[in-house]
C-alpha atoms as a PDB file:
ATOM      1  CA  UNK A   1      17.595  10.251  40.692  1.00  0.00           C
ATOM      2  CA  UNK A   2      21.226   9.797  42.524  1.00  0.00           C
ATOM      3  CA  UNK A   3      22.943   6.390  41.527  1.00  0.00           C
ATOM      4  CA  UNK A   4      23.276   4.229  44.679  1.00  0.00           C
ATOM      5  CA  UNK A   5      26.521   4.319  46.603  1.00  0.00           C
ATOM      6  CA  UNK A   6      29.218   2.485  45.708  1.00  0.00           C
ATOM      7  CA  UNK A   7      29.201  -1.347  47.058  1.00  0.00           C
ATOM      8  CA  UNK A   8      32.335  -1.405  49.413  1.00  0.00           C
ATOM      9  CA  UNK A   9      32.440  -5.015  50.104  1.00  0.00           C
ATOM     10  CA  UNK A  10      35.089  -7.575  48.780  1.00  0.00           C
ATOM     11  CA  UNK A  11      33.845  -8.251  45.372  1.00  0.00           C
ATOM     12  CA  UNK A  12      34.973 -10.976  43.191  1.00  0.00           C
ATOM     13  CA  UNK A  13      38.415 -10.645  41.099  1.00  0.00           C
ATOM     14  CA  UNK A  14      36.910 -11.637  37.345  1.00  0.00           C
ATOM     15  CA  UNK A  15      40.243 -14.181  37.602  1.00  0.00           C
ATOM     16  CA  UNK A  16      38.972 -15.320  40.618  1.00  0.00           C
ATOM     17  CA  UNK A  17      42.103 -16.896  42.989  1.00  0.00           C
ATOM     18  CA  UNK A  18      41.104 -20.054  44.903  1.00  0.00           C
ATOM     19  CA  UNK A  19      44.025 -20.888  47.233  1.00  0.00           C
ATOM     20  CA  UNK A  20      42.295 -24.044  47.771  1.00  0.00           C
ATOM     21  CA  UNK A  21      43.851 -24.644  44.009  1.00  0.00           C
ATOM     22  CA  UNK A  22      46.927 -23.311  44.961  1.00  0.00           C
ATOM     23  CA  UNK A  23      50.473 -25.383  45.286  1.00  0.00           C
ATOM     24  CA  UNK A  24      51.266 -24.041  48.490  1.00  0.00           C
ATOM     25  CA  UNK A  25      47.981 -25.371  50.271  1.00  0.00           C
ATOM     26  CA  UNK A  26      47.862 -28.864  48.264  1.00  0.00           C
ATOM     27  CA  UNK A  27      51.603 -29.376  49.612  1.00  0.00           C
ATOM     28  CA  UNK A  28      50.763 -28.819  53.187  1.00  0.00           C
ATOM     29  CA  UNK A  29      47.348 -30.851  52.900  1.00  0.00           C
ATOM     30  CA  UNK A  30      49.243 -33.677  50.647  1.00  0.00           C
ATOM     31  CA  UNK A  31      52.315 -33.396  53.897  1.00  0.00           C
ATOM     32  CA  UNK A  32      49.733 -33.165  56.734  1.00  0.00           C
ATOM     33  CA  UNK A  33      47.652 -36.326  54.868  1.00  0.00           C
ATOM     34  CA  UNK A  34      51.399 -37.846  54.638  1.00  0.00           C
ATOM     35  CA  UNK A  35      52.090 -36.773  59.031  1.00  0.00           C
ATOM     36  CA  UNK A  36      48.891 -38.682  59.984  1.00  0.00           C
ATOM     37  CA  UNK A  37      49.746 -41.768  57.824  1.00  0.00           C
ATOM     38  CA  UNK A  38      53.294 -41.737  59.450  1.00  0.00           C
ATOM     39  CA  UNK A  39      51.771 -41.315  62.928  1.00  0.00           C
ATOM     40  CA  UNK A  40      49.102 -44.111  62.602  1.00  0.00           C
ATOM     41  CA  UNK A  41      51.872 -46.572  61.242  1.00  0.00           C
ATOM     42  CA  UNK A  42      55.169 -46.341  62.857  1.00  0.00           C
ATOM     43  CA  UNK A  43      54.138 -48.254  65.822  1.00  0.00           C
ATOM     44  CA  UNK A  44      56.136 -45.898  68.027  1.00  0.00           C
ATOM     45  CA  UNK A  45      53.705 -42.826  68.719  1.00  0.00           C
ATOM     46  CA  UNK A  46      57.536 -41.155  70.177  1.00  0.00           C
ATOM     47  CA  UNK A  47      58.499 -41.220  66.510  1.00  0.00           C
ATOM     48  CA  UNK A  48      57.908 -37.930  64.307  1.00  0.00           C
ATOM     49  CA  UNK A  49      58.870 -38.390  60.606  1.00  0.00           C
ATOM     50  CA  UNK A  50      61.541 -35.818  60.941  1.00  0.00           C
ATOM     51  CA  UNK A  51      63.264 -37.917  63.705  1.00  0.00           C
ATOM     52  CA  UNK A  52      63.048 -40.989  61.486  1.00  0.00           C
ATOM     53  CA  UNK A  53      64.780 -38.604  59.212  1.00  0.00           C
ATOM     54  CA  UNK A  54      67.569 -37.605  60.902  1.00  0.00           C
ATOM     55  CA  UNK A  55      67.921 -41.230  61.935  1.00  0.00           C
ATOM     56  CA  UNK A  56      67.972 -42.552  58.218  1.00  0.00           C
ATOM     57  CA  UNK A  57      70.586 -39.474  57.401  1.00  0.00           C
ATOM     58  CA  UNK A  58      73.190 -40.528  59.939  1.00  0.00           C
ATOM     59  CA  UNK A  59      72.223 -44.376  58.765  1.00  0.00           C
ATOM     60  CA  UNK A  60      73.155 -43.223  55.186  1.00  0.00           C
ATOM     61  CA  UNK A  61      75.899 -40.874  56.158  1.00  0.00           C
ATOM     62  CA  UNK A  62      77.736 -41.518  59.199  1.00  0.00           C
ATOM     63  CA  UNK A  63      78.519 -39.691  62.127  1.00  0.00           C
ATOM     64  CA  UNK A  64      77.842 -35.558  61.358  1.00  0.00           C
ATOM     65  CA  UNK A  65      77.914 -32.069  63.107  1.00  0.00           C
ATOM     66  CA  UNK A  66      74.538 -30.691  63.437  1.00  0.00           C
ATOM     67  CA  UNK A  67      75.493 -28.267  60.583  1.00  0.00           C
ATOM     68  CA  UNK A  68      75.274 -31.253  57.835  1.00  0.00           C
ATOM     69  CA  UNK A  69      72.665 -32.889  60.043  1.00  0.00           C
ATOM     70  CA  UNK A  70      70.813 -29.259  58.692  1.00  0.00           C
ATOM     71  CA  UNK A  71      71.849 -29.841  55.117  1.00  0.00           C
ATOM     72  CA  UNK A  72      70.895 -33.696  55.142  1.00  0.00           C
ATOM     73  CA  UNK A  73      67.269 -33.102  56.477  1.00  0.00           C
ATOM     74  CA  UNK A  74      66.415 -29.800  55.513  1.00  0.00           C
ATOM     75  CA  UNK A  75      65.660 -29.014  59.103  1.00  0.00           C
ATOM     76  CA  UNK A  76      66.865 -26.219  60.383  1.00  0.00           C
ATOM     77  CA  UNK A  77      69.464 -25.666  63.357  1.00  0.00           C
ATOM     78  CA  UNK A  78      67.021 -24.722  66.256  1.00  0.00           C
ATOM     79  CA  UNK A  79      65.158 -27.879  65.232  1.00  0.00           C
ATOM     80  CA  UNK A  80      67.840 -30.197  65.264  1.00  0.00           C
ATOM     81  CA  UNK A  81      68.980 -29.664  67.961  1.00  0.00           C
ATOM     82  CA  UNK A  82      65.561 -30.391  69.814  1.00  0.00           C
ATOM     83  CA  UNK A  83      65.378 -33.591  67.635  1.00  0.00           C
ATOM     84  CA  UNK A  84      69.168 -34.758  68.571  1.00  0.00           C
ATOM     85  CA  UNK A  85      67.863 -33.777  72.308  1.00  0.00           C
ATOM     86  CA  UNK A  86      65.100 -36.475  71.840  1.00  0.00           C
ATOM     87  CA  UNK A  87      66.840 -38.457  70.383  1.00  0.00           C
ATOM     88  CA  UNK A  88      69.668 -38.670  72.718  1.00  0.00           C
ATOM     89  CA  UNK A  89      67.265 -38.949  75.786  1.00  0.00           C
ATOM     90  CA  UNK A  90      65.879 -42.079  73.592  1.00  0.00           C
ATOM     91  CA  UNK A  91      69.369 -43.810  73.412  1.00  0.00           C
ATOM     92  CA  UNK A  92      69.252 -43.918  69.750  1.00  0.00           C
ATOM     93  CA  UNK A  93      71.738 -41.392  69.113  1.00  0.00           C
ATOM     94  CA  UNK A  94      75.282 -40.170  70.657  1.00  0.00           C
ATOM     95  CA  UNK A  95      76.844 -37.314  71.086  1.00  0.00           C
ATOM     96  CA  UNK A  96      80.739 -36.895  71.208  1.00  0.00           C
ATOM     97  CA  UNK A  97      83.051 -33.759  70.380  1.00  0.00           C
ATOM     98  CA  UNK A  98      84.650 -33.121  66.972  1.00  0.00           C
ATOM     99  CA  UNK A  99      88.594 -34.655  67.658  1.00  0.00           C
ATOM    100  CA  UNK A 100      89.508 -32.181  65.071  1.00  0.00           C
ATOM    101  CA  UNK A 101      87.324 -29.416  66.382  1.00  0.00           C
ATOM    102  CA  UNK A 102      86.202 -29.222  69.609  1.00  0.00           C
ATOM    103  CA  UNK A 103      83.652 -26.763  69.483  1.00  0.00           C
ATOM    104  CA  UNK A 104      81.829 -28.991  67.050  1.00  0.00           C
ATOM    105  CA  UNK A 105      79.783 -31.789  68.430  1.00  0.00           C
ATOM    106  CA  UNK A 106      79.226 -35.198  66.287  1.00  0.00           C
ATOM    107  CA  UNK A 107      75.916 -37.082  66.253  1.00  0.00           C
ATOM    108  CA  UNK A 108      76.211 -40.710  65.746  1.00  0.00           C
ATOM    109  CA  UNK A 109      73.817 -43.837  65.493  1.00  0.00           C
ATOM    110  CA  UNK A 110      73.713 -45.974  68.608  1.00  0.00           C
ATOM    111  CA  UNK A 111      72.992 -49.980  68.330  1.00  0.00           C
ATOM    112  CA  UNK A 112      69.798 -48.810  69.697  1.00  0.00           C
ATOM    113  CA  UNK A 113      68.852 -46.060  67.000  1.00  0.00           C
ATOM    114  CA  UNK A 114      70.024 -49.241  64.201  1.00  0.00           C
ATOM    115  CA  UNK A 115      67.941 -51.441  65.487  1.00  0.00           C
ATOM    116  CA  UNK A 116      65.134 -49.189  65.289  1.00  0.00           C
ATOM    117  CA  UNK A 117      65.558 -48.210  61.808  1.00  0.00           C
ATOM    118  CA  UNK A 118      66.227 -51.809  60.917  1.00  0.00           C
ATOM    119  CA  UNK A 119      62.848 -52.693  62.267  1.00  0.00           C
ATOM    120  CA  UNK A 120      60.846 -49.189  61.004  1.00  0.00           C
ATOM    121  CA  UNK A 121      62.585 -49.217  57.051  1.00  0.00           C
ATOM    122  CA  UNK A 122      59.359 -51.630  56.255  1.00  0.00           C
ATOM    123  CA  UNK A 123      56.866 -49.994  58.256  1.00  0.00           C
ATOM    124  CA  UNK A 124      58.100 -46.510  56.384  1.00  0.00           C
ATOM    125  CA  UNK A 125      57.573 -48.505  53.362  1.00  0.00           C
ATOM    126  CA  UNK A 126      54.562 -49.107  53.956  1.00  0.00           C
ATOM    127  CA  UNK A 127      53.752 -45.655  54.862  1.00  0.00           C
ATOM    128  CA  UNK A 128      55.092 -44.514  51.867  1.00  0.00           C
ATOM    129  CA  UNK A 129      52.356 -47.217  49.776  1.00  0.00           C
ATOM    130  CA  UNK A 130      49.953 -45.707  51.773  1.00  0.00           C
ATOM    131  CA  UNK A 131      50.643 -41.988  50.916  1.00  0.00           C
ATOM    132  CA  UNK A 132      50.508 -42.392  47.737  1.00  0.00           C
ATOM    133  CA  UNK A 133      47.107 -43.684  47.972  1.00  0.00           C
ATOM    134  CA  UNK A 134      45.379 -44.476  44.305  1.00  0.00           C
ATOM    135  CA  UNK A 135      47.803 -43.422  42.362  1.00  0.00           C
ATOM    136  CA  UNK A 136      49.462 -45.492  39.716  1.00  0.00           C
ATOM    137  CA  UNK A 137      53.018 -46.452  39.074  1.00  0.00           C
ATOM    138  CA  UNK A 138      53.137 -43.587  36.522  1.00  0.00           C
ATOM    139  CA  UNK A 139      51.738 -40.854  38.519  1.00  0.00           C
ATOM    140  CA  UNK A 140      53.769 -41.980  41.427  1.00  0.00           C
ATOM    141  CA  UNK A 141      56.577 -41.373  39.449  1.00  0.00           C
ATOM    142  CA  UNK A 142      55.585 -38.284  37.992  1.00  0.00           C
ATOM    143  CA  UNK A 143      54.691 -36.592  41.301  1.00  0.00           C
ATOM    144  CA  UNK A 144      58.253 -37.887  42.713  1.00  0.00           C
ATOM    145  CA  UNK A 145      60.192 -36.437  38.913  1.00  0.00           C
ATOM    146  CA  UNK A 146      57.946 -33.239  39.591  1.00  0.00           C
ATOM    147  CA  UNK A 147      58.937 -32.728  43.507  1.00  0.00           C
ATOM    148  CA  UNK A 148      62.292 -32.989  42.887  1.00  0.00           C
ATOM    149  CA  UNK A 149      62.502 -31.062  39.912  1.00  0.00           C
ATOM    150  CA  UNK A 150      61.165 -28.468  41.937  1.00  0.00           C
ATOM    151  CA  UNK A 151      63.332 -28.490  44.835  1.00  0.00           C
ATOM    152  CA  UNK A 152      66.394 -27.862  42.447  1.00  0.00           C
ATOM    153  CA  UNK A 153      67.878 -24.564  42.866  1.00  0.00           C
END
């Protein structure tokens, strides 16, 4: 008697890897968990998190080229620009040229783009309460340790 054919179908690893376990899809799920949250709370559905961002960035930092607008947000430069677009059509931002060089352009806070951070700062707050979810002041402050330990290079 002939042994049966091999079985060609995707078997099993014996270490079997479930990317459901996997760091890479528990980021995005814990980020798109942390979009929705953002979205349902801002209380300006024109608002993405990454504008808020780049917002809180020149807030913090001052007027900057698009270059450390990159470096502040972690965005990169084809993005930016389409948020500074937005943001400019939105009056919350300006734009002006570099005095020093003119081939660079400087983004700047408006009154407009203040005021809008001075009245969002509790509502991201909040939003930041509410991803965190169940988790207790020591886990919260684990996960934060542990995210930033792993975003040094």
């Amino acid at each position: 008697m002939q042994d049966p054919p091999p079985d060609r179908s995707v078997s099993k690893p014996e270490s079997a890897y479930v990317f459901s376990d996997q760091i890479g899809f528990l980021l995005r799920r814990a980020y798109q968990r942390h979009l929705a949250i953002f979205q349902a709370n801002t209380g300006d559905s024109e608002l993405t998190s990454v504008q808020f961002s780049t917002l809180c960035a020149l807030r913090d930092k001052g007027p900057q080229s698009q270059g450390e607008l990159v470096k502040a947000t972690g965005v990169d430069q084809a993005t930016i620009r389409g948020i500074i677009e937005r943001l400019k059509a939105r009056r919350l931002v300006s734009l002006a040229k570099d005095p020093v060089d003119g081939r660079k352009v400087i983004v700047a806070l408006t009154a407009a783009g203040a005021d809008m951070l001075e009245h969002m700062i509790p509502r991201a707050a909040e939003i930041t309460e509410l991803t965190f979810g169940p988790l207790n002041p020591g886990e919260r402050m684990a996960l934060v340790y542990t995210l930033r330990q792993m975003l040094q290079e």
